[in-house]
C-alpha atoms as a PDB file:
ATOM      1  CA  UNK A   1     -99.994  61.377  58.986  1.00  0.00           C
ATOM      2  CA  UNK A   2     -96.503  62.498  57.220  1.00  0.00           C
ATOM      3  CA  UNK A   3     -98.027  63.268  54.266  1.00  0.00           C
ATOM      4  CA  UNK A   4    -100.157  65.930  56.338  1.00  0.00           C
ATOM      5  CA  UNK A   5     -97.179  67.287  57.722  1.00  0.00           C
ATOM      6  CA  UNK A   6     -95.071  67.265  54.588  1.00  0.00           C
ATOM      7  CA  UNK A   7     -98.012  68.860  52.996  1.00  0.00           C
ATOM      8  CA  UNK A   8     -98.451  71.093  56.036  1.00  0.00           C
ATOM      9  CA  UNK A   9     -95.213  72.570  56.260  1.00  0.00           C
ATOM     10  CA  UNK A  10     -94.463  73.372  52.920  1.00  0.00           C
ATOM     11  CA  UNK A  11     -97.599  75.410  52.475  1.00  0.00           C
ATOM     12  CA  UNK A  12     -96.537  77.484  55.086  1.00  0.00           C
ATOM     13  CA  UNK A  13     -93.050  77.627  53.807  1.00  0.00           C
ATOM     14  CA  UNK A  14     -94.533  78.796  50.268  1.00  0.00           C
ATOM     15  CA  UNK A  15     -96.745  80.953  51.816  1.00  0.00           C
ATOM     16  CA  UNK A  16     -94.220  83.202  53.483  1.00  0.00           C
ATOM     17  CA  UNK A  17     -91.870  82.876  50.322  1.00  0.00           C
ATOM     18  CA  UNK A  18     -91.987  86.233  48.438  1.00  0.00           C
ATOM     19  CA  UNK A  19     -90.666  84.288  45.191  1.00  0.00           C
ATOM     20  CA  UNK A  20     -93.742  81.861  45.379  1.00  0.00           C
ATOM     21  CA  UNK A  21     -96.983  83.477  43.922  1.00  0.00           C
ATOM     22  CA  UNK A  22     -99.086  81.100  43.567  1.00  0.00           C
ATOM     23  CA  UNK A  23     -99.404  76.860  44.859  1.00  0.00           C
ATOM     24  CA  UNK A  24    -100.654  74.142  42.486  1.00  0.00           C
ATOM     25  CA  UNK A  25    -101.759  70.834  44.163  1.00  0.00           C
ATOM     26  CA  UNK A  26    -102.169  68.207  41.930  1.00  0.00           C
ATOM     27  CA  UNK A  27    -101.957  63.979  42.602  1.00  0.00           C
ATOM     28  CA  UNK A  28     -99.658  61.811  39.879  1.00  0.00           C
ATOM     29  CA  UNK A  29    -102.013  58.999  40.308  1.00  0.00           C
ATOM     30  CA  UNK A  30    -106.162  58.783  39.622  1.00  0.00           C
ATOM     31  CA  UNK A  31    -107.301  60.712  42.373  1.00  0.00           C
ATOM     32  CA  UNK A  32    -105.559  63.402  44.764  1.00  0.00           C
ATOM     33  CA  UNK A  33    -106.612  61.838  48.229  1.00  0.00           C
ATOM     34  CA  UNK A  34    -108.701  59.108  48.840  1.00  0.00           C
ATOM     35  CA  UNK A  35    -108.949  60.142  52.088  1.00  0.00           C
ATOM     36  CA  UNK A  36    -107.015  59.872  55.677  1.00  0.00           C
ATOM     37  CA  UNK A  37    -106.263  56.836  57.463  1.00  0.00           C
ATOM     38  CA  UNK A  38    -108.929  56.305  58.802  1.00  0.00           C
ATOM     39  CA  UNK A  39    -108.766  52.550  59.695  1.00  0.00           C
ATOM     40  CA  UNK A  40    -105.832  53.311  62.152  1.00  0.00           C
ATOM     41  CA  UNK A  41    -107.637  55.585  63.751  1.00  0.00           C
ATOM     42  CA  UNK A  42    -110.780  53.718  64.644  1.00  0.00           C
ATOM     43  CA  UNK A  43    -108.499  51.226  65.182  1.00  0.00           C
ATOM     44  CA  UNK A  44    -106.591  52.906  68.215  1.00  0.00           C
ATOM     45  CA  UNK A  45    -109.139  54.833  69.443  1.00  0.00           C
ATOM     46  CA  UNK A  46    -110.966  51.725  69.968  1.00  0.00           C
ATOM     47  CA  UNK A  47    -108.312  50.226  71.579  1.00  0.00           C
ATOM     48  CA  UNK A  48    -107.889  53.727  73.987  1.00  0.00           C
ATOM     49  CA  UNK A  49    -104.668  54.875  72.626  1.00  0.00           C
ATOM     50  CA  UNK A  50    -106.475  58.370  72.147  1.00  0.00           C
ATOM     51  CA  UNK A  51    -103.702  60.344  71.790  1.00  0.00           C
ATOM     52  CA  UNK A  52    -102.902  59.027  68.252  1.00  0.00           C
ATOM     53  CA  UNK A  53    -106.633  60.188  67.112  1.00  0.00           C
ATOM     54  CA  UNK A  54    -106.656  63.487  68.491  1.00  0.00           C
ATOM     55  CA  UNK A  55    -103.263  64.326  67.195  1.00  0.00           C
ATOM     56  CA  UNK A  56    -104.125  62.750  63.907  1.00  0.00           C
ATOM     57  CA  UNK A  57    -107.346  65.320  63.880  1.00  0.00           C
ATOM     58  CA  UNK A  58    -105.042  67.908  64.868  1.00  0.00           C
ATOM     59  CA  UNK A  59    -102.908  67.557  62.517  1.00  0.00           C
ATOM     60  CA  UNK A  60    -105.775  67.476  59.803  1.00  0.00           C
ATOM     61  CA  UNK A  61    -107.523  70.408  60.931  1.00  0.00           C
ATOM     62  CA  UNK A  62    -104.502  72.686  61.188  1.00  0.00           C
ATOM     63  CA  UNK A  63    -104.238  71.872  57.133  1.00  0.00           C
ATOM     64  CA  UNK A  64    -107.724  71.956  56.429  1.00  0.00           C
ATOM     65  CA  UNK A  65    -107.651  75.428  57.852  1.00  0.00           C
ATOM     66  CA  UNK A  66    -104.412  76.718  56.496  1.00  0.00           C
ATOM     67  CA  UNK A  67    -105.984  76.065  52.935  1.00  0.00           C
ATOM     68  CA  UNK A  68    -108.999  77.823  53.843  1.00  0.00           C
ATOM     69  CA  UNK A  69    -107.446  80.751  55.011  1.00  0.00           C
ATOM     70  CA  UNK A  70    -104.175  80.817  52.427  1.00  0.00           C
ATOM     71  CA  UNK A  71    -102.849  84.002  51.589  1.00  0.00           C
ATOM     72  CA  UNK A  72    -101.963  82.940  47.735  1.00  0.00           C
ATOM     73  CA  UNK A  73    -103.711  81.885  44.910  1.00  0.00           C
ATOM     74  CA  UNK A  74    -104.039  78.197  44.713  1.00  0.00           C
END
């Protein structure tokens, strides 16, 4: 979940940056995201510690829709 909120908040802090003009995600390794973690999830929603899941989908949806709706070219 940091790396969504890493990820998160400097998108938003390049967004508002006059300087910045365009954003260029790219991964150093084979592939850029191999997707959440999803095994923790399941794992503590199954277990009924809820709030970890739905901030966890928070989290993910407030990116997924700040890339969808950017304001620069990326």
């Amino acid at each position: 979940m940091a790396k969504i909120c890493q990820i998160t908040s400097n998108l938003e802090l390049y967004e508002n940056d006059p300087l910045v003009q365009l954003v260029i995600l790219k991964s150093n390794g084979k592939a850029f995201c191999a997707g959440g973690d999803v095994v923790s999830v399941i794992t503590c929603s199954l277990v009924g510690h809820w709030t970890y899941a739905a901030s966890f989908f928070k989290k993910l949806l407030t990116l997924d829709h700040l890339v969808a709706t950017y304001k620069k070219p990326t």
